[in-house]
C-alpha atoms as a PDB file:
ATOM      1  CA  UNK A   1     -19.550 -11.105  -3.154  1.00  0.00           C
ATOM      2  CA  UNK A   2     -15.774 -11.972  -2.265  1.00  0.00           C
ATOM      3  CA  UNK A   3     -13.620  -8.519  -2.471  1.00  0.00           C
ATOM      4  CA  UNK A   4     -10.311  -8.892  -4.244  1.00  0.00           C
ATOM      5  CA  UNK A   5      -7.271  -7.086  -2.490  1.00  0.00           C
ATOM      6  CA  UNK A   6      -3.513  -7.365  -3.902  1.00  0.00           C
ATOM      7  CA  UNK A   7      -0.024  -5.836  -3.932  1.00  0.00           C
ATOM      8  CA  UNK A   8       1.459  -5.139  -7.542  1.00  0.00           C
ATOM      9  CA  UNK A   9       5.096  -4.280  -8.327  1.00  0.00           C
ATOM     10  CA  UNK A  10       7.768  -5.764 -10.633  1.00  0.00           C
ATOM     11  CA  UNK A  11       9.307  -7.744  -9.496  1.00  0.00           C
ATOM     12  CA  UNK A  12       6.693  -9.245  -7.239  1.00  0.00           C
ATOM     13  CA  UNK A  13       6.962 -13.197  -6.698  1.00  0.00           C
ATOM     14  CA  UNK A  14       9.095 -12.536  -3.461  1.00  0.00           C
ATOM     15  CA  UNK A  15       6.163 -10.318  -1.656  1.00  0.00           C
ATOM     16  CA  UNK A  16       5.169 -11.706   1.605  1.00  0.00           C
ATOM     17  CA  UNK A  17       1.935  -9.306   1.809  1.00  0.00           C
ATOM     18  CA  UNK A  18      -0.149 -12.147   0.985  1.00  0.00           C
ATOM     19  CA  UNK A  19       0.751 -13.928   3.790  1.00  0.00           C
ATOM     20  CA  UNK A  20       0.240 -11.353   6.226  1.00  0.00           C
ATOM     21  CA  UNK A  21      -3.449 -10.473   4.682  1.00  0.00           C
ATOM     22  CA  UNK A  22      -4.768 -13.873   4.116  1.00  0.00           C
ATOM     23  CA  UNK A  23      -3.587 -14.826   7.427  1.00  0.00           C
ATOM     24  CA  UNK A  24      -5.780 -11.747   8.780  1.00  0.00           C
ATOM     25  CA  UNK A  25      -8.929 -12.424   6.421  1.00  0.00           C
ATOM     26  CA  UNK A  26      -9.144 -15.693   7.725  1.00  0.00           C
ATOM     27  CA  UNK A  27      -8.576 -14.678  11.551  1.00  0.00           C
ATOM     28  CA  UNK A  28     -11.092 -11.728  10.951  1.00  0.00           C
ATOM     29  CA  UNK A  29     -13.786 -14.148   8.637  1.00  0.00           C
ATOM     30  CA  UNK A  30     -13.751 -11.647   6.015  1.00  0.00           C
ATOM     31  CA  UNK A  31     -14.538 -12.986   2.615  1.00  0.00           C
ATOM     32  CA  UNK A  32     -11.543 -11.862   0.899  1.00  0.00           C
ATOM     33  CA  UNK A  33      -8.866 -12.991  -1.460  1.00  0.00           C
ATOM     34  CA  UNK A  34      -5.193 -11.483  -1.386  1.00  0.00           C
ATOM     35  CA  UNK A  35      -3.088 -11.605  -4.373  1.00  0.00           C
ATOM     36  CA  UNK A  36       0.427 -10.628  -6.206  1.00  0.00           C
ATOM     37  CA  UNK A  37       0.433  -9.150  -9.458  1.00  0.00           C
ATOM     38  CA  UNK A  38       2.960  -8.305 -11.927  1.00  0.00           C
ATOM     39  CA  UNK A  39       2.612  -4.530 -12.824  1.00  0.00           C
ATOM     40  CA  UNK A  40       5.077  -2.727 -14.887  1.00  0.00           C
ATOM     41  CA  UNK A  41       4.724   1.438 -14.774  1.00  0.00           C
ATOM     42  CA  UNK A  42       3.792   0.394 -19.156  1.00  0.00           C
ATOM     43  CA  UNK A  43       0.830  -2.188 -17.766  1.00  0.00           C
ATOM     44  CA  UNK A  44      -0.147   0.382 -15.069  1.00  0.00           C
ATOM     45  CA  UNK A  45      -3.003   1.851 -16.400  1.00  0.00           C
ATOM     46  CA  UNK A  46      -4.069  -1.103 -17.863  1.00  0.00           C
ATOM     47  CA  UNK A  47      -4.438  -2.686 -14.617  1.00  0.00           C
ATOM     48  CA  UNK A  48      -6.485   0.102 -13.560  1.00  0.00           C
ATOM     49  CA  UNK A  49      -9.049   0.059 -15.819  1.00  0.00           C
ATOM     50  CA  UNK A  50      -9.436  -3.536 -15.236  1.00  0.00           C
ATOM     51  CA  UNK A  51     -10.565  -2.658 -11.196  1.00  0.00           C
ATOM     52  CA  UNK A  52     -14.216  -2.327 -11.629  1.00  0.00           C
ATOM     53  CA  UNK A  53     -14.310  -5.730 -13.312  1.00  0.00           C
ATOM     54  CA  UNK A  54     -12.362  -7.722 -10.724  1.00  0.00           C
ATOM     55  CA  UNK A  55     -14.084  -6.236  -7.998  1.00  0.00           C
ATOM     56  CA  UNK A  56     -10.352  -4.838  -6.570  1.00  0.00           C
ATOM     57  CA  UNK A  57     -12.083  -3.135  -3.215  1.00  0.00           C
ATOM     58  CA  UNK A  58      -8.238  -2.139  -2.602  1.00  0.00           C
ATOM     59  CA  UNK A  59      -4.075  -2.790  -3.389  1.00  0.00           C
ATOM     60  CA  UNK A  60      -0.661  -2.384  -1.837  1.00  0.00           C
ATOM     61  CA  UNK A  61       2.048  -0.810  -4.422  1.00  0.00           C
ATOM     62  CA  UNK A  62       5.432  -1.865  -3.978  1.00  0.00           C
ATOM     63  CA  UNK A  63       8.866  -0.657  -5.884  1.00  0.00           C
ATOM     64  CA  UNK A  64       8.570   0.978  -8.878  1.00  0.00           C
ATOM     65  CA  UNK A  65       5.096   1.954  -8.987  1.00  0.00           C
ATOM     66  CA  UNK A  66       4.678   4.841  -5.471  1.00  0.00           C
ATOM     67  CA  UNK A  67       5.107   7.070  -7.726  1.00  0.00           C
ATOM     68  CA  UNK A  68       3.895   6.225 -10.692  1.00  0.00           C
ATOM     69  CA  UNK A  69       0.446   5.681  -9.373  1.00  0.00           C
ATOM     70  CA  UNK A  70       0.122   9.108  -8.133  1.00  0.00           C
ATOM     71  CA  UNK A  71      -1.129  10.690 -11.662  1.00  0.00           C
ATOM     72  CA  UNK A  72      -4.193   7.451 -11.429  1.00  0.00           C
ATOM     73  CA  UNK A  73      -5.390   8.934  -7.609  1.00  0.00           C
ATOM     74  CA  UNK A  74      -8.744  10.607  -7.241  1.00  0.00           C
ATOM     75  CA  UNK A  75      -6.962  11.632  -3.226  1.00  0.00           C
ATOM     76  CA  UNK A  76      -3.515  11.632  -1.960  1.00  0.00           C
ATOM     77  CA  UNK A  77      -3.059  11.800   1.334  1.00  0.00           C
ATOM     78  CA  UNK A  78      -0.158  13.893   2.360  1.00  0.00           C
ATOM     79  CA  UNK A  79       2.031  11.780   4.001  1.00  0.00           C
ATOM     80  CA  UNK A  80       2.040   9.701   0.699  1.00  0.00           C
ATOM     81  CA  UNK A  81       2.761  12.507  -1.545  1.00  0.00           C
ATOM     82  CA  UNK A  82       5.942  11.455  -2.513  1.00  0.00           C
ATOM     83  CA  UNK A  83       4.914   7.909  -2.729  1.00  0.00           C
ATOM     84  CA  UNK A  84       2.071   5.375  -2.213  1.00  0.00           C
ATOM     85  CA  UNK A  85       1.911   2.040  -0.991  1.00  0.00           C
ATOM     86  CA  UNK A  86      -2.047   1.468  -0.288  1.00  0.00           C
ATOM     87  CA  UNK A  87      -4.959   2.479  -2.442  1.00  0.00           C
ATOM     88  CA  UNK A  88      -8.838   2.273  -1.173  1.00  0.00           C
ATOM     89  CA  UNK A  89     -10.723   2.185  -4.314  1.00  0.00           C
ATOM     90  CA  UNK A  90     -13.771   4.217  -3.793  1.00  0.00           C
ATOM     91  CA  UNK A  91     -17.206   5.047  -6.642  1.00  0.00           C
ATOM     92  CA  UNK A  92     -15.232   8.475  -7.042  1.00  0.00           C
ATOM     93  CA  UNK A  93     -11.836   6.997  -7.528  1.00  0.00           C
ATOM     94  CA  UNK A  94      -8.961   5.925  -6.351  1.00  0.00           C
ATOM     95  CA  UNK A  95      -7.553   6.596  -2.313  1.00  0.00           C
ATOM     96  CA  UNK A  96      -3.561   7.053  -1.929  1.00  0.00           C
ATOM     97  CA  UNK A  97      -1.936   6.552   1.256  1.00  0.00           C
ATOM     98  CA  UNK A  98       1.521   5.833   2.901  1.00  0.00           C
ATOM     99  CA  UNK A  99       1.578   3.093   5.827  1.00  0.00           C
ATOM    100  CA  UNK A 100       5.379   2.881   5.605  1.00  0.00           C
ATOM    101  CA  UNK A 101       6.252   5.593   8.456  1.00  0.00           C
ATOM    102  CA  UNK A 102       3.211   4.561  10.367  1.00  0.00           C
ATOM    103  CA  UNK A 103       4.638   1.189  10.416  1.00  0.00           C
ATOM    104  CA  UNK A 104       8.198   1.878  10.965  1.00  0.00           C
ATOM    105  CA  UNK A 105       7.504   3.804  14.075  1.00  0.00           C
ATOM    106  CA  UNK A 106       5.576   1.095  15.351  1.00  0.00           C
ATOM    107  CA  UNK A 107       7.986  -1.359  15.175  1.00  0.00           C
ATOM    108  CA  UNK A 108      10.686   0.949  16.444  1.00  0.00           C
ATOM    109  CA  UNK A 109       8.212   1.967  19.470  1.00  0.00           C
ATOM    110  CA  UNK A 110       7.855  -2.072  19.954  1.00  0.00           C
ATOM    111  CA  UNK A 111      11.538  -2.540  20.304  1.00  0.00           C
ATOM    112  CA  UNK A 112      11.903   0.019  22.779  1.00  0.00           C
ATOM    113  CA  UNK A 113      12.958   3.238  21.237  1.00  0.00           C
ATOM    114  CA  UNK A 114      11.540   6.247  19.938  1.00  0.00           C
ATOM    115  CA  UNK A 115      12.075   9.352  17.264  1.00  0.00           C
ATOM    116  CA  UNK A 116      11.272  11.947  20.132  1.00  0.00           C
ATOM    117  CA  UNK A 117      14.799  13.711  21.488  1.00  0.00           C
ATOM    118  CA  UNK A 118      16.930  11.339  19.313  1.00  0.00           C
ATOM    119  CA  UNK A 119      19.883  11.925  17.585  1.00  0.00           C
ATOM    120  CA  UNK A 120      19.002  10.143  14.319  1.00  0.00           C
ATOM    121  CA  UNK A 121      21.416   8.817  11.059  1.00  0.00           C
ATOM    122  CA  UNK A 122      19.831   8.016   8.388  1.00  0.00           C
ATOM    123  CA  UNK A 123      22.297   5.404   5.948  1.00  0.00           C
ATOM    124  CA  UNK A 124      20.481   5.850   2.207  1.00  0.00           C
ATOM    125  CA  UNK A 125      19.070   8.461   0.306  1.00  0.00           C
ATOM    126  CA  UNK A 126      16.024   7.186  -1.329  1.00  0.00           C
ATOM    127  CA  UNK A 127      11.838   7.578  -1.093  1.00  0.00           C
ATOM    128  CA  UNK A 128      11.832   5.422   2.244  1.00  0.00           C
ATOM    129  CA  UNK A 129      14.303   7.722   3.786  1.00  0.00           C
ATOM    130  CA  UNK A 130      12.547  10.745   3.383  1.00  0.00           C
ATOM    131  CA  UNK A 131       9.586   9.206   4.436  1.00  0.00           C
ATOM    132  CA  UNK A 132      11.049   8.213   7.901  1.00  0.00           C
ATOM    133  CA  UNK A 133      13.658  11.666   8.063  1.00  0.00           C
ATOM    134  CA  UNK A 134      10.439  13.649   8.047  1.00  0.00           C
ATOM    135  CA  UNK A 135       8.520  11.654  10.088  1.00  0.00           C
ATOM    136  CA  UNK A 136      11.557  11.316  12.650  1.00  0.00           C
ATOM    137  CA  UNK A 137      11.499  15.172  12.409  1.00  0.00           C
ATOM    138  CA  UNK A 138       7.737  15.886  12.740  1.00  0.00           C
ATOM    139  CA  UNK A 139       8.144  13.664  16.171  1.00  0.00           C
ATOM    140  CA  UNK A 140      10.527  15.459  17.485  1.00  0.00           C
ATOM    141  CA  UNK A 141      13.900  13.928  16.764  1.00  0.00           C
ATOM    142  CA  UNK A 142      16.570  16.002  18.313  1.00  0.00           C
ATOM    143  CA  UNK A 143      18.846  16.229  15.387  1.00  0.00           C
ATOM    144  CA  UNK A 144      18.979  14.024  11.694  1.00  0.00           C
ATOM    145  CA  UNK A 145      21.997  13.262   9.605  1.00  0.00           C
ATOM    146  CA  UNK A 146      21.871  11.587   6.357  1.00  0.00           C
ATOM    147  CA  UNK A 147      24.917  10.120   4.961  1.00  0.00           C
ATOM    148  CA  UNK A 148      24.854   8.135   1.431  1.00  0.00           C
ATOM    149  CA  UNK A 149      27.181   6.868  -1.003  1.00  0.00           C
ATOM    150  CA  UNK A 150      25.659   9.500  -3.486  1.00  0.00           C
ATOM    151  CA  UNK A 151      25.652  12.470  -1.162  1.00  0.00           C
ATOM    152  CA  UNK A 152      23.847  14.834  -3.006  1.00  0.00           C
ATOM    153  CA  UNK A 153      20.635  12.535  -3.104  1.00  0.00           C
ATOM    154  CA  UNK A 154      21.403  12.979   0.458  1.00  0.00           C
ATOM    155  CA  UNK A 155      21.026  16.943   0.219  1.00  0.00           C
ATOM    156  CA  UNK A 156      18.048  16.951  -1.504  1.00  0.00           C
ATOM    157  CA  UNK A 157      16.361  15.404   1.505  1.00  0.00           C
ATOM    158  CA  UNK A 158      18.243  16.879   3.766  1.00  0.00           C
ATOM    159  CA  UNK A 159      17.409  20.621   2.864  1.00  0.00           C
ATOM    160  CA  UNK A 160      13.665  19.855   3.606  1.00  0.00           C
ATOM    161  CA  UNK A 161      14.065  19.058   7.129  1.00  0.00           C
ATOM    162  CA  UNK A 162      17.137  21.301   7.973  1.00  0.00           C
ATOM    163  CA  UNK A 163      19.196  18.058   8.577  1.00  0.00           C
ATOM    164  CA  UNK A 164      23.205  17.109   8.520  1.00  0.00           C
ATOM    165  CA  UNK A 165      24.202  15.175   5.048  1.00  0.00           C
ATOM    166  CA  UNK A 166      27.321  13.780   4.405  1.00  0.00           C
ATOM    167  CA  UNK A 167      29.242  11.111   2.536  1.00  0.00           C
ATOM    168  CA  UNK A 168      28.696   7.235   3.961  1.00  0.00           C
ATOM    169  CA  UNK A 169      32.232   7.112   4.388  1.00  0.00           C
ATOM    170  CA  UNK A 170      32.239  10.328   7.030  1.00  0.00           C
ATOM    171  CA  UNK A 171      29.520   8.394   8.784  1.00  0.00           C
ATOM    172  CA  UNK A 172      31.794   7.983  11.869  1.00  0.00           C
ATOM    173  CA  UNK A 173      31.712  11.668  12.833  1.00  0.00           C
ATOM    174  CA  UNK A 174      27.748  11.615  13.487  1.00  0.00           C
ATOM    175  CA  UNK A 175      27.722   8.363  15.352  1.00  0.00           C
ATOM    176  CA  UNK A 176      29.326  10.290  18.673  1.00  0.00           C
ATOM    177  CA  UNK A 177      26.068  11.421  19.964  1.00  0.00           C
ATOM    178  CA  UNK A 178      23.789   9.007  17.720  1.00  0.00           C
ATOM    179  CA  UNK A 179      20.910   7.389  19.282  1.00  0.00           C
ATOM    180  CA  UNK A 180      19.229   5.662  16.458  1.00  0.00           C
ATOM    181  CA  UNK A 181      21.046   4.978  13.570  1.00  0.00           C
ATOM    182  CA  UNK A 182      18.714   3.010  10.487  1.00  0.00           C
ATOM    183  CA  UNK A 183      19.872   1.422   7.428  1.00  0.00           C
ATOM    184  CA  UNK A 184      17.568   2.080   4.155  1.00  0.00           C
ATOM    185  CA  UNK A 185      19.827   0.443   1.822  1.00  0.00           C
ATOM    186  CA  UNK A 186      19.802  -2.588   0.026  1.00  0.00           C
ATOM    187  CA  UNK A 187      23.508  -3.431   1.687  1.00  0.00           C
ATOM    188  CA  UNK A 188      23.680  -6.696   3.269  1.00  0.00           C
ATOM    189  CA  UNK A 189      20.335  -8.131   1.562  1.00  0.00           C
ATOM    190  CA  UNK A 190      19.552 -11.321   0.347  1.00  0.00           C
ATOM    191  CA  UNK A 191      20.722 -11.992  -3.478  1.00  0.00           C
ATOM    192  CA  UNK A 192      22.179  -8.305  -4.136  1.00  0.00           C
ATOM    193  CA  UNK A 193      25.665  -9.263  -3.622  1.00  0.00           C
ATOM    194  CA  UNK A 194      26.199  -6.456  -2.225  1.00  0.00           C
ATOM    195  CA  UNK A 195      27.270  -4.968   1.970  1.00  0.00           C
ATOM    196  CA  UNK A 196      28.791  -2.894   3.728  1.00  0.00           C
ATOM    197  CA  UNK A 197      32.349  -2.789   3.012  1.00  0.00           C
ATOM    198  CA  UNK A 198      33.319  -1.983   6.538  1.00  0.00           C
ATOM    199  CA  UNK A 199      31.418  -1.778   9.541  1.00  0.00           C
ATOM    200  CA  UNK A 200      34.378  -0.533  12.127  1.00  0.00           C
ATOM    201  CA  UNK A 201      32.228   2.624  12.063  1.00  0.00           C
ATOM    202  CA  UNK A 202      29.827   1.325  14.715  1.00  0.00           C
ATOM    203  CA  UNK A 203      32.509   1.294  17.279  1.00  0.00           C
ATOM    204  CA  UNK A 204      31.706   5.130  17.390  1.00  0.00           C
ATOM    205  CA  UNK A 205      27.987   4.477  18.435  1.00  0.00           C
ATOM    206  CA  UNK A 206      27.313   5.122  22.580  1.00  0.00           C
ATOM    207  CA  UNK A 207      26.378   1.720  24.454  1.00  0.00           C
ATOM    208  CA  UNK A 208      22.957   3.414  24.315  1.00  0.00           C
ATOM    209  CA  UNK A 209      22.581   3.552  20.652  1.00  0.00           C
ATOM    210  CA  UNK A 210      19.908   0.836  18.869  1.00  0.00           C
ATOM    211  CA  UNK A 211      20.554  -0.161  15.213  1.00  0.00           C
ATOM    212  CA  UNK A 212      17.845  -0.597  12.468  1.00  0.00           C
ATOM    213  CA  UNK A 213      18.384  -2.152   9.145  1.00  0.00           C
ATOM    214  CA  UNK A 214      15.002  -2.178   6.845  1.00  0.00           C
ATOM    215  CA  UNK A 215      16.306  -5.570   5.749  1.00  0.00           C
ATOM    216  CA  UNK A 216      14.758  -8.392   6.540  1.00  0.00           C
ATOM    217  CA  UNK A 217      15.927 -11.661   4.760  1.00  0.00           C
ATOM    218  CA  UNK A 218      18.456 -12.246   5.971  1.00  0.00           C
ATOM    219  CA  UNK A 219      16.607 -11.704   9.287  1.00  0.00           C
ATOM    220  CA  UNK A 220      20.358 -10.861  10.883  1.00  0.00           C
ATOM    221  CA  UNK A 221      22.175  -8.366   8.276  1.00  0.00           C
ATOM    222  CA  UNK A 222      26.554  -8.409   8.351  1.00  0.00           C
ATOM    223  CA  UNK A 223      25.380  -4.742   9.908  1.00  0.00           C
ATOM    224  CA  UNK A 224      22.770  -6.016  12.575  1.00  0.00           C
ATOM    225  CA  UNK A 225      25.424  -9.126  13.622  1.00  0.00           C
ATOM    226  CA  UNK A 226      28.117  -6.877  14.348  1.00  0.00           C
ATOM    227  CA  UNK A 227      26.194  -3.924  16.282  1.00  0.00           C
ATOM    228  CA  UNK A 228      25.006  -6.971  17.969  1.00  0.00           C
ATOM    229  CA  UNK A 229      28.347  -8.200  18.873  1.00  0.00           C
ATOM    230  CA  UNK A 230      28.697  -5.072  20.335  1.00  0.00           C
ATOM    231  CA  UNK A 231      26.454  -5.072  22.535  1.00  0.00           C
ATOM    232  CA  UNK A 232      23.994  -2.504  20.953  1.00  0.00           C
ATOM    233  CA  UNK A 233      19.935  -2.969  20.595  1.00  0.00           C
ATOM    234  CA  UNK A 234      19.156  -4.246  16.987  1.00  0.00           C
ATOM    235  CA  UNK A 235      16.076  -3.983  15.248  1.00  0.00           C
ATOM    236  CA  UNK A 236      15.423  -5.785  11.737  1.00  0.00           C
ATOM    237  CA  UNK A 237      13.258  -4.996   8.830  1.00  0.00           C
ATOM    238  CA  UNK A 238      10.661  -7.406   9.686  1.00  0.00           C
ATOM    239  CA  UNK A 239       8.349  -5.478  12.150  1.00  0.00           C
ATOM    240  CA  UNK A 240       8.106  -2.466   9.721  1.00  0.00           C
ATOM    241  CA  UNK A 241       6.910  -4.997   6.955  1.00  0.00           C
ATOM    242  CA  UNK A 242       4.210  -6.485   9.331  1.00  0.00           C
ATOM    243  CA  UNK A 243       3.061  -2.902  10.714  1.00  0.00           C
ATOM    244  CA  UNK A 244       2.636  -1.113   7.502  1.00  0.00           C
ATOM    245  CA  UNK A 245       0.734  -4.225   6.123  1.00  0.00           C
ATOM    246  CA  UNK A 246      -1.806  -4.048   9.497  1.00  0.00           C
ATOM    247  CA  UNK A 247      -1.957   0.022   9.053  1.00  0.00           C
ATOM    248  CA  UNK A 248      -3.229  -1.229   5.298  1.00  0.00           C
ATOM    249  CA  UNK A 249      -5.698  -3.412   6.710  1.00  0.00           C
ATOM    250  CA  UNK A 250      -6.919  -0.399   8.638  1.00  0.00           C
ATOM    251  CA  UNK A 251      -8.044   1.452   6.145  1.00  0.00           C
ATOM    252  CA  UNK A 252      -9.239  -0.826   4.220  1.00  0.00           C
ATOM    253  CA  UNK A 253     -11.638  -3.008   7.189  1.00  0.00           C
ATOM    254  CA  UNK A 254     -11.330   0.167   9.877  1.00  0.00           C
ATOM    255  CA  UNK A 255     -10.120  -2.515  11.791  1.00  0.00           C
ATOM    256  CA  UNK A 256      -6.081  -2.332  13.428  1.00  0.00           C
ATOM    257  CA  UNK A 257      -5.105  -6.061  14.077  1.00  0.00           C
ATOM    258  CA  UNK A 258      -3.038  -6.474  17.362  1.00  0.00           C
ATOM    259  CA  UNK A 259      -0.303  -8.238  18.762  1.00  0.00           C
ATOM    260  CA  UNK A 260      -1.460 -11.303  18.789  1.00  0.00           C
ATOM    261  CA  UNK A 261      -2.435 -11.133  15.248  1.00  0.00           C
ATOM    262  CA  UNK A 262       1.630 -10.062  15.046  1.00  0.00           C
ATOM    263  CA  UNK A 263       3.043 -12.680  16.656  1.00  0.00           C
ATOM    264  CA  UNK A 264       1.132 -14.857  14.770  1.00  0.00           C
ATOM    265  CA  UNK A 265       2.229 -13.243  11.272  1.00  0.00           C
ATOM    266  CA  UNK A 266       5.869 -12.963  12.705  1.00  0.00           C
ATOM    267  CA  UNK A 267       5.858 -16.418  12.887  1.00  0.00           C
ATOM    268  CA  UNK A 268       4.243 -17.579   9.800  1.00  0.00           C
ATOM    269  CA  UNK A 269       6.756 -15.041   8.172  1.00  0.00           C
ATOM    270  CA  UNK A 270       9.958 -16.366   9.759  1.00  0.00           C
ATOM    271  CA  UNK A 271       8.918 -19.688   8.781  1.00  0.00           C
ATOM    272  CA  UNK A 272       8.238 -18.877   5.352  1.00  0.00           C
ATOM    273  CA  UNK A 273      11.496 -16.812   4.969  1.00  0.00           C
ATOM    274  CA  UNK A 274      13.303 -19.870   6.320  1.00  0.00           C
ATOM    275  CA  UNK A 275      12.465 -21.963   3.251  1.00  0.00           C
ATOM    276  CA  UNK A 276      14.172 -19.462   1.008  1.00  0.00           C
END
């Protein structure tokens, strides 16, 4: 029988997930189907219920359901405790876990750079940024800062992991020493209307320093042009994306695609992101 897999969200027509999984089924010859489907946190537990009877052997969970589907798990895994983005659905329930991290570090590792001894800034204050801060922190990061436009969102992260927090516009007096600095926000993404209103502040970054925006249509963010003008590594949001989708596939198949299965879904990805 052909196992259903799918991402759900609202909104959800822009997902690329299917791409990614298809593209794997078929390289793998597993007799799958991947799908999108609009879920609301109201349709949630209708959706649910409707699992057994669409043979759903397993789903990704996109924005605004990581936490809402927390009260529906049978296990949470603690990495994903604050958020899940891939559910194994087992006879005794439902399997919550968090690829995001997994696949962010990946990436990041792929591009050449690392958490371990870093001096880390962290631009945002929301789920994904705790995920990564305490990640960074578990792996050794020398020292975090997290600076957001709202920067008591920034606190409450912050306190957890015994980490700097600030305003985004003091960002320039953590950027002396900074290693890595990664953009969580939506600034600078396709169709928000929305960016940085001055990026001057990168001029205080050492030659050393790599730049990572979680953004990845555009592929090359106002943020990512001008650190490259600069002359400083960038990373884009693309690699996490791909990564966190594979680390899905793992649990799912027990099977961890490599690179060749990312180059090819890099490609197929920046091809499809190109017709938008």
């Amino acid at each position: 029988m052909r196992k259903n897999y799918c991402v759900i969200g609202s909104p959800i027509a822009h997902s690329l997930s299917p791409a990614i999984h298809n593209m794997l089924y078929a390289r793998y010859g597993l007799e799958c189907t991947y799908g999108r489907e609009l879920v609301t946190p109201g349709t949630l537990a209708s959706f649910i219920e409707s699992i057994p009877a669409r043979h759903i052997s397993g789903f990704n969970i996109t924005m605004p359901l990581k936490r809402e589907i927390l009260p529906h798990l049978h296990y949470i895994s603690p990495e994903a405790c604050d958020g899940v983005n891939t559910v194994v659905v087992r006879p005794e329930g439902l399997y919550g876990y968090s690829t995001d991290a997994q696949g962010f570090l990946t990436a990041l590792r792929s591009a050449g750079s690392d958490y371990k001894d870093a001096n880390i800034v962290f631009i945002g204050a929301g789920a994904v940024t705790k995920l990564l801060a305490c990640d960074a922190n578990e792996k050794g990061a020398k020292s975090i800062a997290i600076v957001n436009r709202t920067p008591e969102k920034a606190q409450k992260i912050a306190r957890h992991i015994n980490a700097a927090h600030d305003h985004l516009a003091n960002i320039g007096q953590y950027l002396q020493h900074c290693d890595l600095l990664v953009n969580t926000t939506p600034l600078g993404m396709s169709g928000t209307g929305s960016d940085f209103e001055d990026l001057s502040f990168l001029e205080r970054l050492p030659s050393r320093a790599a730049v990572c925006d979680l953004i990845y249509s555009p592929a090359q963010t106002a943020l990512l042009r001008s650190a490259q003008a600069r002359g400083l590594k960038t990373m884009n949001g693309l690699g996490m994306l791909i990564w966190q989708a594979f680390f899905s596939f793992e649990k799912w198949f027990r099977i961890l695609p490599d690179q060749t299965d990312y180059d090819a879904a890099a490609q197929e990805l920046t091809r499809l992101l190109g017709q938008k």
